[in-house]
Protein backbone atom coordinates (compact mmCIF):
# COMPACT_ATOMS: atom_id res chain seq x y z
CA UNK A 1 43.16 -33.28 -31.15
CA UNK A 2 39.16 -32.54 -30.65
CA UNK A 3 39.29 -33.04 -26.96
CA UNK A 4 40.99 -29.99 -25.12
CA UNK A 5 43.14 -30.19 -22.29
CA UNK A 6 41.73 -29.51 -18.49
CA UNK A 7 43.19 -27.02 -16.53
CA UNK A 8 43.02 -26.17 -12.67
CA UNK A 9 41.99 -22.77 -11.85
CA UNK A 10 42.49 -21.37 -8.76
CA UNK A 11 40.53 -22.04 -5.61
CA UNK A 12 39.43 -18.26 -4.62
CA UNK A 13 37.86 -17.32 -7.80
CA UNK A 14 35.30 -19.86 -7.93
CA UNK A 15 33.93 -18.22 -4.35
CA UNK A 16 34.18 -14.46 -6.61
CA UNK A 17 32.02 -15.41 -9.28
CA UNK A 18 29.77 -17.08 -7.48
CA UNK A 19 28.93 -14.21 -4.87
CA UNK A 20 29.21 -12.53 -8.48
CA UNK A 21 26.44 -14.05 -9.55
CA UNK A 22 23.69 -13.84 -6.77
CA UNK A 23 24.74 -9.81 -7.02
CA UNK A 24 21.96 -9.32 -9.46
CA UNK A 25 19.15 -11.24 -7.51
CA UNK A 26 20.21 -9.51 -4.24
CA UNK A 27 19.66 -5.34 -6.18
CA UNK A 28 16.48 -7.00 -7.58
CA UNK A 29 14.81 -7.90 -4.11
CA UNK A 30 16.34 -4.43 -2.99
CA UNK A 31 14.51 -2.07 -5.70
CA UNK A 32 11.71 -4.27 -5.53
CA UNK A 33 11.54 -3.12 -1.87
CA UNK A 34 11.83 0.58 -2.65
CA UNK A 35 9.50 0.65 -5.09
CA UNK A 36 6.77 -1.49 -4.68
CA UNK A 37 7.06 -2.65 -0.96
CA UNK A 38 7.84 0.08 0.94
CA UNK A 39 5.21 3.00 -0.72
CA UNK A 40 2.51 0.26 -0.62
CA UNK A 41 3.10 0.25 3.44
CA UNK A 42 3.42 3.67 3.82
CA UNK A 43 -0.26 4.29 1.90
CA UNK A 44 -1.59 1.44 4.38
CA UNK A 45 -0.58 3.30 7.35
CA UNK A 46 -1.52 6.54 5.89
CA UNK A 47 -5.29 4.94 5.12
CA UNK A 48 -5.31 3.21 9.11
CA UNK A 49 -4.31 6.64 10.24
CA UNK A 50 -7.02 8.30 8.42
CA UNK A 51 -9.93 5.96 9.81
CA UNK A 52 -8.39 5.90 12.72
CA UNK A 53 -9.10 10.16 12.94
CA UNK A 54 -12.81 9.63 11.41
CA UNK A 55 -15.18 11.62 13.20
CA UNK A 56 -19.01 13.07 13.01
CA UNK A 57 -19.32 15.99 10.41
CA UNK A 58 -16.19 14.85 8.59
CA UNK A 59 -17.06 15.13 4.66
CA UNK A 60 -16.28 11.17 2.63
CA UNK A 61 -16.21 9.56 -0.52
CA UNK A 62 -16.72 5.83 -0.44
CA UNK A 63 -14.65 2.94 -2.52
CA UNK A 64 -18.20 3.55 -4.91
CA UNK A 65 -17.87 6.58 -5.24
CA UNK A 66 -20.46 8.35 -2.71
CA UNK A 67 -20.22 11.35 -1.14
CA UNK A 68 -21.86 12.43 2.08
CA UNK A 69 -21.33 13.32 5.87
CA UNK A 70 -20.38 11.19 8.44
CA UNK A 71 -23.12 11.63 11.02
CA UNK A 72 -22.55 8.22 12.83
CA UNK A 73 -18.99 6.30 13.88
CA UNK A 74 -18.65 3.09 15.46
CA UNK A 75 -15.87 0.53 15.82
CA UNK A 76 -16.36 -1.28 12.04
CA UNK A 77 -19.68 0.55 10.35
CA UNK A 78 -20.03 4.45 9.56
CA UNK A 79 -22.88 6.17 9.04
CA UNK A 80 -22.93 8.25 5.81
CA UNK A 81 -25.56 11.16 5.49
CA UNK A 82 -26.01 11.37 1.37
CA UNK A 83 -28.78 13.82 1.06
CA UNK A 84 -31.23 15.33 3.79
CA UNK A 85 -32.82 12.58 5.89
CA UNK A 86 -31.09 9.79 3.65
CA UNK A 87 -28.47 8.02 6.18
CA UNK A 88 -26.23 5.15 4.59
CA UNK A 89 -24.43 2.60 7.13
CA UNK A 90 -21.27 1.00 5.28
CA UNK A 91 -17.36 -0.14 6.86
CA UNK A 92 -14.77 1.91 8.02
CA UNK A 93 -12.91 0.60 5.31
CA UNK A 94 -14.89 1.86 2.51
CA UNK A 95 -13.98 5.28 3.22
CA UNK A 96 -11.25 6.01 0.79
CA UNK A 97 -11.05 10.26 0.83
CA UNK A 98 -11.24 12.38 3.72
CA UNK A 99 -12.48 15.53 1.94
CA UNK A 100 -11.72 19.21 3.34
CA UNK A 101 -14.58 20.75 5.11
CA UNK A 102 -17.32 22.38 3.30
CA UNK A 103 -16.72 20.41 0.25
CA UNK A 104 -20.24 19.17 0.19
CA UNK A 105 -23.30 21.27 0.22
């Protein structure tokens, strides 16, 4: 009377709703890609390629926030000229902007 009776289903739609039911995990790794993954590697190469390209007279600003002229490049340290006769050494990697050419004055 409380106790209902048990049923066999059929074998081929347990295998549908479990596939069913990994569908949502599999679209969330897949638009996590697109929009997270995927930009976040394309900046990286964007930065490499941009350091990569640094050379003497090119205008900078730093991750601080200085601006100046590169007057100096070596493999991991750039020399940064931030006012006449005052020559800064910091990484590569601290460069964050490339500016266009006569920027600075």
């Amino acid at each position: 009377m409380f106790i209902s009776n048990a049923y066999a289903q059929a074998a081929g739609a347990a295998q549908d709703t479990s596939l069913m039911s990994f569908l949502p995990i599999i679209l969330m790794f897949v638009v996590l890609y697109f929009v997270m993954i995927r930009p976040q590697m394309k900046r990286q190469k964007e930065q490499k390629t941009m350091l990569d390209a640094l050379a003497k007279g090119d205008e900078v600003i730093t991750a601080g926030g200085i601006a100046g002229k590169v007057t100096k490049v070596s493999d991991t340290f750039v020399s940064v000229e931030v006012s006449n006769g005052v020559d800064i050494q910091i990484q590569k990697s601290a460069v964050t902007t490339l500016l266009p050419k006569g920027t600075l004055k």
